[in-house]
PDB file of N, CA and C in Angstrom:
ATOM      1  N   UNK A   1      81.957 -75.058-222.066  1.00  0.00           N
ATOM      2  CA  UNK A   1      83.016 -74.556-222.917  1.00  0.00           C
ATOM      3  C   UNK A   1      82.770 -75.014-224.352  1.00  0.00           C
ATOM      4  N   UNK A   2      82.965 -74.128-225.196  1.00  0.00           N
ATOM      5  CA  UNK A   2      82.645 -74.474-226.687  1.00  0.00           C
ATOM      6  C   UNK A   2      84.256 -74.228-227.550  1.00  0.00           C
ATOM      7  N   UNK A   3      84.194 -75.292-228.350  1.00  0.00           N
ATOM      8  CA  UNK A   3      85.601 -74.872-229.571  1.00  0.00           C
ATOM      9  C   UNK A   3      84.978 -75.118-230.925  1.00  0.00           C
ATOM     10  N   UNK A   4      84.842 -74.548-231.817  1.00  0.00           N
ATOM     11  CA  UNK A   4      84.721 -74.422-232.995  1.00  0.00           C
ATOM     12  C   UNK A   4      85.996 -74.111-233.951  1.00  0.00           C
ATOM     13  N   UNK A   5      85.709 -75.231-234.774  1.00  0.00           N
ATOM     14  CA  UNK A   5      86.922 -75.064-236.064  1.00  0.00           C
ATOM     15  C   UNK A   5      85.884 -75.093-236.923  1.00  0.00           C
ATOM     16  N   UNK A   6      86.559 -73.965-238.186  1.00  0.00           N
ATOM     17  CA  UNK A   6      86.261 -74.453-239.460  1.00  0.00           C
ATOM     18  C   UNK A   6      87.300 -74.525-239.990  1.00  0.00           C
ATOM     19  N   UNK A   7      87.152 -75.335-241.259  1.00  0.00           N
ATOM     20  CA  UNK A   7      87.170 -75.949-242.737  1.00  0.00           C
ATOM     21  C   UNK A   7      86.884 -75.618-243.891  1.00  0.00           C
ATOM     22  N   UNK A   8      87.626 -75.203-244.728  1.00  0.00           N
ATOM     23  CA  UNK A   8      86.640 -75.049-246.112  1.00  0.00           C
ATOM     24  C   UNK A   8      87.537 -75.807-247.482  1.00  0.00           C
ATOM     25  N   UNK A   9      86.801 -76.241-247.933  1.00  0.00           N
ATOM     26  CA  UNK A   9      86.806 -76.627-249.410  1.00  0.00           C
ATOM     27  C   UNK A   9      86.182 -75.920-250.196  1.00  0.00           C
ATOM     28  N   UNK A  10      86.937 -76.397-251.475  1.00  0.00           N
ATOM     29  CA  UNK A  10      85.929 -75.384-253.054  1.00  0.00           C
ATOM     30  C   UNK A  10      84.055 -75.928-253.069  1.00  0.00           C
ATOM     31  N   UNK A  11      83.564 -77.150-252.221  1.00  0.00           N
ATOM     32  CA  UNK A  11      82.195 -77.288-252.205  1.00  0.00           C
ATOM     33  C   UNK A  11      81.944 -76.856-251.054  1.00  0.00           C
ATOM     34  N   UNK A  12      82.122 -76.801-249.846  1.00  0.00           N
ATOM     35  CA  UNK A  12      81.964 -76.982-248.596  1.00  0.00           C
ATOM     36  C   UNK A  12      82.392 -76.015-247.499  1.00  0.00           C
ATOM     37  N   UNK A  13      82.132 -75.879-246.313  1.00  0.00           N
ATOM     38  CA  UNK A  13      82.316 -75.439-245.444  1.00  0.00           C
ATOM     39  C   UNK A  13      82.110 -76.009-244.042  1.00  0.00           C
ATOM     40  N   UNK A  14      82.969 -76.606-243.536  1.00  0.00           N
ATOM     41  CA  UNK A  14      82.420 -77.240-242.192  1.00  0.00           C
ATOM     42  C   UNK A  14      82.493 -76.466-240.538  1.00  0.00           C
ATOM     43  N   UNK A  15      81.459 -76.573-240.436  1.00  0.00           N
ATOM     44  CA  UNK A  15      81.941 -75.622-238.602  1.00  0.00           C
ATOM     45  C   UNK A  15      81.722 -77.217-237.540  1.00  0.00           C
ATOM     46  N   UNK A  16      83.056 -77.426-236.675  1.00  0.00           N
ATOM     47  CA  UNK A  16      83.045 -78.914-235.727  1.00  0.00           C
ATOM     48  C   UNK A  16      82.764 -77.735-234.400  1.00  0.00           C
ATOM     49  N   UNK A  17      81.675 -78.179-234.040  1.00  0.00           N
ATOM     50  CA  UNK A  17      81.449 -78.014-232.270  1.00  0.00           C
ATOM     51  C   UNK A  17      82.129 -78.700-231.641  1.00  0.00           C
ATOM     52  N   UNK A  18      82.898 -78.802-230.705  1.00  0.00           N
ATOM     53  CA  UNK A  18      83.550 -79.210-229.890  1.00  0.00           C
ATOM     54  C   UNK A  18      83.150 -78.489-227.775  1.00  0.00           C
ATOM     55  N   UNK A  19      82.040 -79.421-227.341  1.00  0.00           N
ATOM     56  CA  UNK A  19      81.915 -78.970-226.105  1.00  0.00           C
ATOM     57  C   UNK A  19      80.569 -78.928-226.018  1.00  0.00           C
ATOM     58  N   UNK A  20      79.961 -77.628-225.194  1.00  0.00           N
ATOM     59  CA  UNK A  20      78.840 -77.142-224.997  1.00  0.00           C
ATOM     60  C   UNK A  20      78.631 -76.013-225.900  1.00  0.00           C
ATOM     61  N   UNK A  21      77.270 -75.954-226.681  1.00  0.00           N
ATOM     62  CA  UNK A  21      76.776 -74.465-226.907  1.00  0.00           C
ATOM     63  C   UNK A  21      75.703 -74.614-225.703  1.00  0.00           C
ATOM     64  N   UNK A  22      75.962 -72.986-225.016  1.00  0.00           N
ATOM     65  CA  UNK A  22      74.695 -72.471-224.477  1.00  0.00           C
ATOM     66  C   UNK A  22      74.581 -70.725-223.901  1.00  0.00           C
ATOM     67  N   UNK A  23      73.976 -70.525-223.440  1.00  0.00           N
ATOM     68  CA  UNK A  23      73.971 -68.985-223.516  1.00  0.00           C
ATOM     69  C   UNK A  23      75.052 -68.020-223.209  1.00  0.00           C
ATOM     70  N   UNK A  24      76.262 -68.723-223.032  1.00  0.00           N
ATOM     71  CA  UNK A  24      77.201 -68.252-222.441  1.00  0.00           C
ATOM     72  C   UNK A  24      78.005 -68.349-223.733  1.00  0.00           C
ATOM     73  N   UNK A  25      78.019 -68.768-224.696  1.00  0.00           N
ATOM     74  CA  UNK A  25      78.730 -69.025-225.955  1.00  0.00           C
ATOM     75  C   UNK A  25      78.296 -68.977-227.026  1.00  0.00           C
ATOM     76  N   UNK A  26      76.641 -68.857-226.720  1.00  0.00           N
ATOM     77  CA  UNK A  26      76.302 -69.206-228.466  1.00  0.00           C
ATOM     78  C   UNK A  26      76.138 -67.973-229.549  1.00  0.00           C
ATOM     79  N   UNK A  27      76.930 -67.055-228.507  1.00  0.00           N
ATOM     80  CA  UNK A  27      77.607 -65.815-229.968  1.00  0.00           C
ATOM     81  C   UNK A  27      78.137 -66.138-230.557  1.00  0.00           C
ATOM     82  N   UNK A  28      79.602 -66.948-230.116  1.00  0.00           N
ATOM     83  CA  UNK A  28      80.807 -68.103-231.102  1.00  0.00           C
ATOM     84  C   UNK A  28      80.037 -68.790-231.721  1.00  0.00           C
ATOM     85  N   UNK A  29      79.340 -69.218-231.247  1.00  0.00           N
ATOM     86  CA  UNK A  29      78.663 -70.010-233.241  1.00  0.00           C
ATOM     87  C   UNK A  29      78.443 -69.276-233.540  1.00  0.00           C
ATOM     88  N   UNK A  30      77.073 -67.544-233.222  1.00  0.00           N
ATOM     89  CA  UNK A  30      76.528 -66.702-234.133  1.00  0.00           C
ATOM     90  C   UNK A  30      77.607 -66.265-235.409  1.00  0.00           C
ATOM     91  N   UNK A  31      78.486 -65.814-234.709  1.00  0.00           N
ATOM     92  CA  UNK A  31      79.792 -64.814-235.610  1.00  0.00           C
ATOM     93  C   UNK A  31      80.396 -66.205-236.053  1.00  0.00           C
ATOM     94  N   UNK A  32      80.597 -66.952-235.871  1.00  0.00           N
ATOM     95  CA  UNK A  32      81.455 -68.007-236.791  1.00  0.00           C
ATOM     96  C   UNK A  32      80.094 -68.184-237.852  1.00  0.00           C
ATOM     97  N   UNK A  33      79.079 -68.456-238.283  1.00  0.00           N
ATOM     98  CA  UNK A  33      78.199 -68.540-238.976  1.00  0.00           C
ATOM     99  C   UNK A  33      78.216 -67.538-239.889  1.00  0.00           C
ATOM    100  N   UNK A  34      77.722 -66.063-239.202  1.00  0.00           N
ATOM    101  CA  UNK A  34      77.966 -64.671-240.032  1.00  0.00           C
ATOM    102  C   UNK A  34      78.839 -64.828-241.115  1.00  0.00           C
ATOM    103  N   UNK A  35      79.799 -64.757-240.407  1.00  0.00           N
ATOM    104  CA  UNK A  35      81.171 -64.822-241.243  1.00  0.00           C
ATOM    105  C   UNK A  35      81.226 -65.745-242.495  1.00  0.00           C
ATOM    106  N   UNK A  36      80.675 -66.723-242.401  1.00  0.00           N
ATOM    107  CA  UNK A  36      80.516 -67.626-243.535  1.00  0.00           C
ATOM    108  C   UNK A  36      79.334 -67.114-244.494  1.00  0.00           C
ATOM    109  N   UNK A  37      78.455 -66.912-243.871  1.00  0.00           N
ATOM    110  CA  UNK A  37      76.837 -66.712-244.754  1.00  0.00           C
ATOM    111  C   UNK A  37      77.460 -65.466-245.312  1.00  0.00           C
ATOM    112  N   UNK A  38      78.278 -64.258-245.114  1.00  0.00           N
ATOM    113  CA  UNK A  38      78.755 -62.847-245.495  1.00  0.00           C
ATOM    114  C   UNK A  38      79.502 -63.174-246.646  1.00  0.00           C
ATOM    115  N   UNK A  39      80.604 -64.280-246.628  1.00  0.00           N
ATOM    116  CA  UNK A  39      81.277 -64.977-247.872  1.00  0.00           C
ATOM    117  C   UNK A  39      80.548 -65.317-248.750  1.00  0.00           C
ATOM    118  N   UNK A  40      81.326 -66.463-249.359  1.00  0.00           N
ATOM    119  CA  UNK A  40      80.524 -67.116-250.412  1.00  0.00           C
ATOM    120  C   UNK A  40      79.693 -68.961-250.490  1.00  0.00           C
ATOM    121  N   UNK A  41      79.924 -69.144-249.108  1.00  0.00           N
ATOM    122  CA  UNK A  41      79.727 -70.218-248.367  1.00  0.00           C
ATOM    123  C   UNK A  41      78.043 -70.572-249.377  1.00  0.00           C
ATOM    124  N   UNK A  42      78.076 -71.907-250.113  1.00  0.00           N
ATOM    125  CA  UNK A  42      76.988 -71.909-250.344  1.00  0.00           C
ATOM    126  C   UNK A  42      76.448 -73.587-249.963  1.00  0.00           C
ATOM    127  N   UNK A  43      77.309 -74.375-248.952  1.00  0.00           N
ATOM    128  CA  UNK A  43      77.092 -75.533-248.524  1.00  0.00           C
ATOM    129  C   UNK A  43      77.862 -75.232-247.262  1.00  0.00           C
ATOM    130  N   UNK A  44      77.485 -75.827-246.230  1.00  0.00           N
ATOM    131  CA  UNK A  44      77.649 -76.085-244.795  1.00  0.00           C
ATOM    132  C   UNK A  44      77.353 -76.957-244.214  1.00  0.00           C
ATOM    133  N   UNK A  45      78.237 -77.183-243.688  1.00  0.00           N
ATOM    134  CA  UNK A  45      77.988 -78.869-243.033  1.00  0.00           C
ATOM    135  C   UNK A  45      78.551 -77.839-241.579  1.00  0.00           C
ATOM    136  N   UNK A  46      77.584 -79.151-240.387  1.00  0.00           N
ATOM    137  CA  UNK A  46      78.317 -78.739-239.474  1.00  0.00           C
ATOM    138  C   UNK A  46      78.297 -80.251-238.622  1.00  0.00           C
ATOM    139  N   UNK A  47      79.711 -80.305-238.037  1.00  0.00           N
ATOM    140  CA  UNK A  47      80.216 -81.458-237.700  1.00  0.00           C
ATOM    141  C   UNK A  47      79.408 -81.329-236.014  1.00  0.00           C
ATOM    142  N   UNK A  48      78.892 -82.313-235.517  1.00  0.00           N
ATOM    143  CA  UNK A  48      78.114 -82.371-234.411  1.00  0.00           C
ATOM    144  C   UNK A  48      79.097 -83.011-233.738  1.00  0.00           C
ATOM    145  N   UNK A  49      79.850 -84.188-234.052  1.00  0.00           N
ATOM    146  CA  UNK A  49      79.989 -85.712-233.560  1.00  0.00           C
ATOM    147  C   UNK A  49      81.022 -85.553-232.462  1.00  0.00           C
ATOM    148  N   UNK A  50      81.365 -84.192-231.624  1.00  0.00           N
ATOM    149  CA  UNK A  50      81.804 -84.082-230.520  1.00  0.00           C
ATOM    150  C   UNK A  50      80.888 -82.561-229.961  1.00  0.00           C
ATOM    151  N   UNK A  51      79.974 -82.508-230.144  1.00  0.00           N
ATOM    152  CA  UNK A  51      79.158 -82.035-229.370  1.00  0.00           C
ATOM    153  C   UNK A  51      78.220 -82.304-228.496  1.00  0.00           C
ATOM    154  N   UNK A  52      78.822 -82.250-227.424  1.00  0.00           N
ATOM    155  CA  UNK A  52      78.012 -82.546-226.023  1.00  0.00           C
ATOM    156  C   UNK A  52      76.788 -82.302-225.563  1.00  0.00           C
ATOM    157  N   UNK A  53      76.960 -81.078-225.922  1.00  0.00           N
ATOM    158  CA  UNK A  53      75.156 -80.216-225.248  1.00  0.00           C
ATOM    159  C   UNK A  53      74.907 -78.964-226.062  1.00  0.00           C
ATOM    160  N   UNK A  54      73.725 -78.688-225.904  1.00  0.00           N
ATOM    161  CA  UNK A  54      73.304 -77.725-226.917  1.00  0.00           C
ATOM    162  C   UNK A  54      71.989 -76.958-226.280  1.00  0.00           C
ATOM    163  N   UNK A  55      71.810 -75.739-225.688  1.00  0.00           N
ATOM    164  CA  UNK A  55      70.671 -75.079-224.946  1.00  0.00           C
ATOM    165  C   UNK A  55      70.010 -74.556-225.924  1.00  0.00           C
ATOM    166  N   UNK A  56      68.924 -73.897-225.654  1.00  0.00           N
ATOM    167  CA  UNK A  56      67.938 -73.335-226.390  1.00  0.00           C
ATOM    168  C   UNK A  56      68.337 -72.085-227.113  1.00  0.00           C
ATOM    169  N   UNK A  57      69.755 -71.572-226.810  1.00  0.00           N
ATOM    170  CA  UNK A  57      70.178 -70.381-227.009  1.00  0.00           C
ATOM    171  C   UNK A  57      71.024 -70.913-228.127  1.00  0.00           C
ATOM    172  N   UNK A  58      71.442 -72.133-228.151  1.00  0.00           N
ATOM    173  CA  UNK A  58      72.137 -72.349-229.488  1.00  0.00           C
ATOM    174  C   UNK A  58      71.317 -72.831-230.371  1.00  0.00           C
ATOM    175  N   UNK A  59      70.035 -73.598-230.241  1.00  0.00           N
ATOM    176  CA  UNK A  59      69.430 -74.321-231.039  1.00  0.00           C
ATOM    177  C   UNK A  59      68.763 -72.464-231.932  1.00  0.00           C
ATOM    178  N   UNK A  60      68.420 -71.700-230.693  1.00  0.00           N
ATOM    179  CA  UNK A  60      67.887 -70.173-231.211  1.00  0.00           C
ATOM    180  C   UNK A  60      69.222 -69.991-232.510  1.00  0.00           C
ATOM    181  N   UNK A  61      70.282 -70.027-232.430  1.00  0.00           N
ATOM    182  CA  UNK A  61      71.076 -69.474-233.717  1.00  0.00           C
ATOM    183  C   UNK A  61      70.850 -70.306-235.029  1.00  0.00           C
ATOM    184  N   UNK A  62      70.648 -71.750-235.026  1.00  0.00           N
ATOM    185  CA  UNK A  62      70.432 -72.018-235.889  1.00  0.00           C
ATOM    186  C   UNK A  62      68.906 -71.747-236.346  1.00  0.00           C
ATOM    187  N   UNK A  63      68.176 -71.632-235.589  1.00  0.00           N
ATOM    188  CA  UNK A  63      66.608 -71.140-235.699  1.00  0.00           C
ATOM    189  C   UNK A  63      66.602 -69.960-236.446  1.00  0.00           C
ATOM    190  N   UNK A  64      67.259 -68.871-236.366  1.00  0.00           N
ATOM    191  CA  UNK A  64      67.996 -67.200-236.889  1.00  0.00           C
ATOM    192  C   UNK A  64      68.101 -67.346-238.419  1.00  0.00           C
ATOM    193  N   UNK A  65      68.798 -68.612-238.565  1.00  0.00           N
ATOM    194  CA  UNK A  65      69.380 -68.591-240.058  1.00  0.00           C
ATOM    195  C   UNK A  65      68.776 -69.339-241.140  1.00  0.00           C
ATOM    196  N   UNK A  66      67.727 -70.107-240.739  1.00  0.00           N
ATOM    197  CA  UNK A  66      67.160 -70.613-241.592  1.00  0.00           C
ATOM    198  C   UNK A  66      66.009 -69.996-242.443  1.00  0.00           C
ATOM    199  N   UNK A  67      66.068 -68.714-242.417  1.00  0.00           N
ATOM    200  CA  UNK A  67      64.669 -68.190-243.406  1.00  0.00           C
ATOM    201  C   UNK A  67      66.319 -67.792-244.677  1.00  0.00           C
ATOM    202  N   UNK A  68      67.348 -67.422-244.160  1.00  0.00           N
ATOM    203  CA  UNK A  68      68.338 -66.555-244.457  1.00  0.00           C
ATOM    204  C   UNK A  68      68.852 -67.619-245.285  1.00  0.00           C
ATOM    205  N   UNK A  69      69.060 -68.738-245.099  1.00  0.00           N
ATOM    206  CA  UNK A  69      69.905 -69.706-245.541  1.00  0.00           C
ATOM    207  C   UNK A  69      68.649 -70.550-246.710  1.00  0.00           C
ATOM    208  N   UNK A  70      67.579 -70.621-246.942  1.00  0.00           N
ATOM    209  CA  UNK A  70      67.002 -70.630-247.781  1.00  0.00           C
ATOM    210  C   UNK A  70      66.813 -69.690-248.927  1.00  0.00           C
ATOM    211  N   UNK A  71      66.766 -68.164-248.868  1.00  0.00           N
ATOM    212  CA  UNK A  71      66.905 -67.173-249.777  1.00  0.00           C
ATOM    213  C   UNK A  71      68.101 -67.144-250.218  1.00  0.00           C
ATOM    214  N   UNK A  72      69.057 -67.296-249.710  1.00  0.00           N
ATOM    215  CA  UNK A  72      70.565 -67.029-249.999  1.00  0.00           C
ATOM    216  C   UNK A  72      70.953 -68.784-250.787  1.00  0.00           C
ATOM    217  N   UNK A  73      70.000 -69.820-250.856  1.00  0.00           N
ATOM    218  CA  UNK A  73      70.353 -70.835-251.405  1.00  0.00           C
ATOM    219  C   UNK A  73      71.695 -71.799-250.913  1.00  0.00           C
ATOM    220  N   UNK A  74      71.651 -71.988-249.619  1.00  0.00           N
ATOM    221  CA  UNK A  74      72.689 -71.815-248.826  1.00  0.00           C
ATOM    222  C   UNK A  74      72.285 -73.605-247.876  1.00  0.00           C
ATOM    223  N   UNK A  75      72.819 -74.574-248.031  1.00  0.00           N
ATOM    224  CA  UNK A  75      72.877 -75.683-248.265  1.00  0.00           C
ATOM    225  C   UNK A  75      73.136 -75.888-246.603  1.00  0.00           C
ATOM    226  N   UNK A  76      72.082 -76.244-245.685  1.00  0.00           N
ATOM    227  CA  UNK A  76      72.752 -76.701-244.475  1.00  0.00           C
ATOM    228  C   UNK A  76      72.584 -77.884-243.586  1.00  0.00           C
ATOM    229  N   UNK A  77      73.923 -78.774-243.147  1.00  0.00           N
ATOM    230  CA  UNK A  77      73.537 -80.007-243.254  1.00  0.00           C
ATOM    231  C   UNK A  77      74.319 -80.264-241.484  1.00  0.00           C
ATOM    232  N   UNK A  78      73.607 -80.951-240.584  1.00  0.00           N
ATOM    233  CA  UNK A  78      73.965 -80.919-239.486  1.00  0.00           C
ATOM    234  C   UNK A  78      74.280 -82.528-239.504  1.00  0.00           C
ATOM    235  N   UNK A  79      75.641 -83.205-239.029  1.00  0.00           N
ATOM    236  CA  UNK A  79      75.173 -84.407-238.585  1.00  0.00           C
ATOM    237  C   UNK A  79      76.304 -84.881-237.689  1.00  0.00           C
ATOM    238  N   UNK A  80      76.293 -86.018-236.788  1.00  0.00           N
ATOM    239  CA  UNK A  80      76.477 -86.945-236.045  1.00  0.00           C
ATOM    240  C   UNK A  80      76.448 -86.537-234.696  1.00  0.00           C
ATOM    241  N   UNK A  81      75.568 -85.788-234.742  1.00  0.00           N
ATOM    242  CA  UNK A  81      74.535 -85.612-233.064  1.00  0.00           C
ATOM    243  C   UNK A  81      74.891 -86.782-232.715  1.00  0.00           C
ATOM    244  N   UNK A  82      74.882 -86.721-231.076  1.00  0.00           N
ATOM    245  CA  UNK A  82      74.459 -87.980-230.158  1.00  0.00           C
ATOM    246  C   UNK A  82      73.584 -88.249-229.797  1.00  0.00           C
ATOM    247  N   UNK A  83      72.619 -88.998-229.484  1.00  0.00           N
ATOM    248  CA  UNK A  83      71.571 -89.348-229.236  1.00  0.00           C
ATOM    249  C   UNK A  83      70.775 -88.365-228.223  1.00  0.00           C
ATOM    250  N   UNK A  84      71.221 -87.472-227.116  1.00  0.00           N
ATOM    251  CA  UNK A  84      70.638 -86.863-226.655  1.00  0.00           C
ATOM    252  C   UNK A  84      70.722 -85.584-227.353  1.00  0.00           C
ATOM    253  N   UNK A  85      71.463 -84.962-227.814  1.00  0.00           N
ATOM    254  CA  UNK A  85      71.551 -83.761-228.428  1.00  0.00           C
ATOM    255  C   UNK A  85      70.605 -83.925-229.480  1.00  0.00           C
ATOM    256  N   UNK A  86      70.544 -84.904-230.564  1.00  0.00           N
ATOM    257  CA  UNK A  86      69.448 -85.005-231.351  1.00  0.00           C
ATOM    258  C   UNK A  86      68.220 -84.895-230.869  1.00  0.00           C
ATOM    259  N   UNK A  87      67.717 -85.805-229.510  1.00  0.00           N
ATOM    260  CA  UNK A  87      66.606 -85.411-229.447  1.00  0.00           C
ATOM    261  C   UNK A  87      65.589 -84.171-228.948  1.00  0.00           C
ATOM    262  N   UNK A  88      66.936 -83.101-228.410  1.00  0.00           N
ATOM    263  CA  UNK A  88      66.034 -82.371-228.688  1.00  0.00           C
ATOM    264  C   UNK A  88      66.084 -81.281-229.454  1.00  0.00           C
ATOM    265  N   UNK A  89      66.768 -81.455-230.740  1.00  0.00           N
ATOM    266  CA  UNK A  89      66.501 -80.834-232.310  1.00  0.00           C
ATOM    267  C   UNK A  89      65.001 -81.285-232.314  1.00  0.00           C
ATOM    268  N   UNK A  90      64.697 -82.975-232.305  1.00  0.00           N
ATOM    269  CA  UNK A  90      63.608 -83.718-232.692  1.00  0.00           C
ATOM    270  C   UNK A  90      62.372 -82.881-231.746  1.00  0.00           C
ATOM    271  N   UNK A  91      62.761 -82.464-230.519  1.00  0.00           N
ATOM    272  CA  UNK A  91      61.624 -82.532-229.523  1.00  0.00           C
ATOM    273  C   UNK A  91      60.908 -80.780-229.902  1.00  0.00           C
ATOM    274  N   UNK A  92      62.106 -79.985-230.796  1.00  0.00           N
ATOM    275  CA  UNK A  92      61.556 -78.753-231.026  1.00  0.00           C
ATOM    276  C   UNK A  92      60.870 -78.479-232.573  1.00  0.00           C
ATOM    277  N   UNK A  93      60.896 -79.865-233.166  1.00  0.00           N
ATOM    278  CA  UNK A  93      60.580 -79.704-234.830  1.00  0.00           C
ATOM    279  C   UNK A  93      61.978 -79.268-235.269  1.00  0.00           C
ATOM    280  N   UNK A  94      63.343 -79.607-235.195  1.00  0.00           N
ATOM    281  CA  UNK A  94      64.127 -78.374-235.773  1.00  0.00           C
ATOM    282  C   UNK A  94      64.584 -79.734-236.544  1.00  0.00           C
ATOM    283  N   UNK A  95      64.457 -80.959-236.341  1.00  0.00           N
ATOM    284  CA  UNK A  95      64.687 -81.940-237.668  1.00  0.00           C
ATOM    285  C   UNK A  95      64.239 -81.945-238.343  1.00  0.00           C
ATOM    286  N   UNK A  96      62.987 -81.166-238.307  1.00  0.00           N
ATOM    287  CA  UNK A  96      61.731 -81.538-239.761  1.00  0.00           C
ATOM    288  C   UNK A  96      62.255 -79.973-240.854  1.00  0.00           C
ATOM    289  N   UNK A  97      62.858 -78.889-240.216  1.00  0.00           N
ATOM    290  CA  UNK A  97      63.077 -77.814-240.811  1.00  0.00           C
ATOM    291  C   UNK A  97      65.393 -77.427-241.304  1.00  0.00           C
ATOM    292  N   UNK A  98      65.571 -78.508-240.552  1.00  0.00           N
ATOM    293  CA  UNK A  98      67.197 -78.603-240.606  1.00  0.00           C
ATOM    294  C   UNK A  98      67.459 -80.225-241.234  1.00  0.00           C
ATOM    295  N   UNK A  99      68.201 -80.268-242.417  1.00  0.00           N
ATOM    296  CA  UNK A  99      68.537 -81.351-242.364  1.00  0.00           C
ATOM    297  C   UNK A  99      69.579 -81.919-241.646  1.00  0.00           C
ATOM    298  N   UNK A 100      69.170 -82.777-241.239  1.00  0.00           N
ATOM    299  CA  UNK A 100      70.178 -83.716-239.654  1.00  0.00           C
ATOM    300  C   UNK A 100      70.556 -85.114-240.467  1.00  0.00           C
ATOM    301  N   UNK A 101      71.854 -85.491-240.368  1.00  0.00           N
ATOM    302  CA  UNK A 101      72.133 -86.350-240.913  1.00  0.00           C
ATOM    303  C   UNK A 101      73.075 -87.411-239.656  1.00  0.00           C
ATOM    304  N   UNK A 102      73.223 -89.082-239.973  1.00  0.00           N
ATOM    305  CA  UNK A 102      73.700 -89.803-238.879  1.00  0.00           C
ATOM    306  C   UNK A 102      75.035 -89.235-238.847  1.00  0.00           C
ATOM    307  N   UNK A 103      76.141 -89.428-239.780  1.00  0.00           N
ATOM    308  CA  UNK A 103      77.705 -89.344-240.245  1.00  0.00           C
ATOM    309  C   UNK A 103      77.730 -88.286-241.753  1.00  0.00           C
ATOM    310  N   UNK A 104      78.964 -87.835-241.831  1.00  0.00           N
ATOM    311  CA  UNK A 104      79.629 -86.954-242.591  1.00  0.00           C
ATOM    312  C   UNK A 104      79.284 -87.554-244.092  1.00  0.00           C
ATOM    313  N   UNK A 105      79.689 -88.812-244.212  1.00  0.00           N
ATOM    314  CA  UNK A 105      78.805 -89.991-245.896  1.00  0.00           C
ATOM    315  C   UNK A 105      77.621 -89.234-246.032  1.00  0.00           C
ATOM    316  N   UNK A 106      77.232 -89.400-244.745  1.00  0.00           N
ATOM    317  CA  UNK A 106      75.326 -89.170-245.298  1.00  0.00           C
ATOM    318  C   UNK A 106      75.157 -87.546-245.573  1.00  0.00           C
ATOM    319  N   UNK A 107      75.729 -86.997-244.953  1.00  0.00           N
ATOM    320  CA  UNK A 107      75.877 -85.249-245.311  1.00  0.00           C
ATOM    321  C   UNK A 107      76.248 -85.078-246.965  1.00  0.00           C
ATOM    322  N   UNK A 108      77.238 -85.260-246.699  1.00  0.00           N
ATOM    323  CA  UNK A 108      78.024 -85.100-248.008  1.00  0.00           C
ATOM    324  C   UNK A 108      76.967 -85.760-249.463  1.00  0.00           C
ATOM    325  N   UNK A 109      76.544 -86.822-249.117  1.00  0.00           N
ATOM    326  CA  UNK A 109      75.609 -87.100-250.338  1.00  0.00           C
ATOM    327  C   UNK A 109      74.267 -85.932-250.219  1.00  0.00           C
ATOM    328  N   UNK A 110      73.324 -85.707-248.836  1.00  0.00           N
ATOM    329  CA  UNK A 110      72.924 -84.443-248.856  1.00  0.00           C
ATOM    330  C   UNK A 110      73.072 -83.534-249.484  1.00  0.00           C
ATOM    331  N   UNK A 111      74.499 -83.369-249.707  1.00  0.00           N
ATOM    332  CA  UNK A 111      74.973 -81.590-250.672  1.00  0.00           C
ATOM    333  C   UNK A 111      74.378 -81.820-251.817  1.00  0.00           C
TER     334      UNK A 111
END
């Protein structure tokens, strides 16, 4: 089960996972993403730090947006993974191409 909230401020935009992404859900991130990148969203943070699990089908959406989110100048900052969910961002290269941060401090100086 997945819950997503966003957030926005005049810098920012936050999407909080709450649950599982996996192939059964990870349209709800796709279209919650859309929807932002279609605006004027030009920083994104996305709150990890109650996200449980994450399949290849969600790690695939953020994989989608990153040629998109570089042309569009579009600021994206993932952090307070748990230790297993991070590693396997780490185990697919998607830390070396996403910035992953420990806590929301360290994001926020990111922007």
């Amino acid at each position: 089960m997945l819950k997503i909230e966003t957030a926005k401020t005049s810098k920012y935009t936050t999407i909080k996972l709450i649950g599982e992404v996996d192939a059964s859900n990870s349209v709800e991130l796709d279209e919650a993403i859309v929807s932002l990148v279609e605006g004027d969203t030009m920083n994104l943070l996305v709150d990890g730090t109650q996200l449980e699990y994450i399949s290849s089908a969600g790690l695939g959406v953020f994989m989608s947006y990153i040629e998109e989110f570089n042309d569009k100048d579009i600021n994206l900052v993932i952090f307070g993974l748990n230790e297993k969910v991070f590693h396997v961002f780490h185990i697919l290269g998607l830390d070396q191409l996403i910035n992953i941060k420990p806590n929301e401090e360290d994001a926020l100086t990111a922007l």
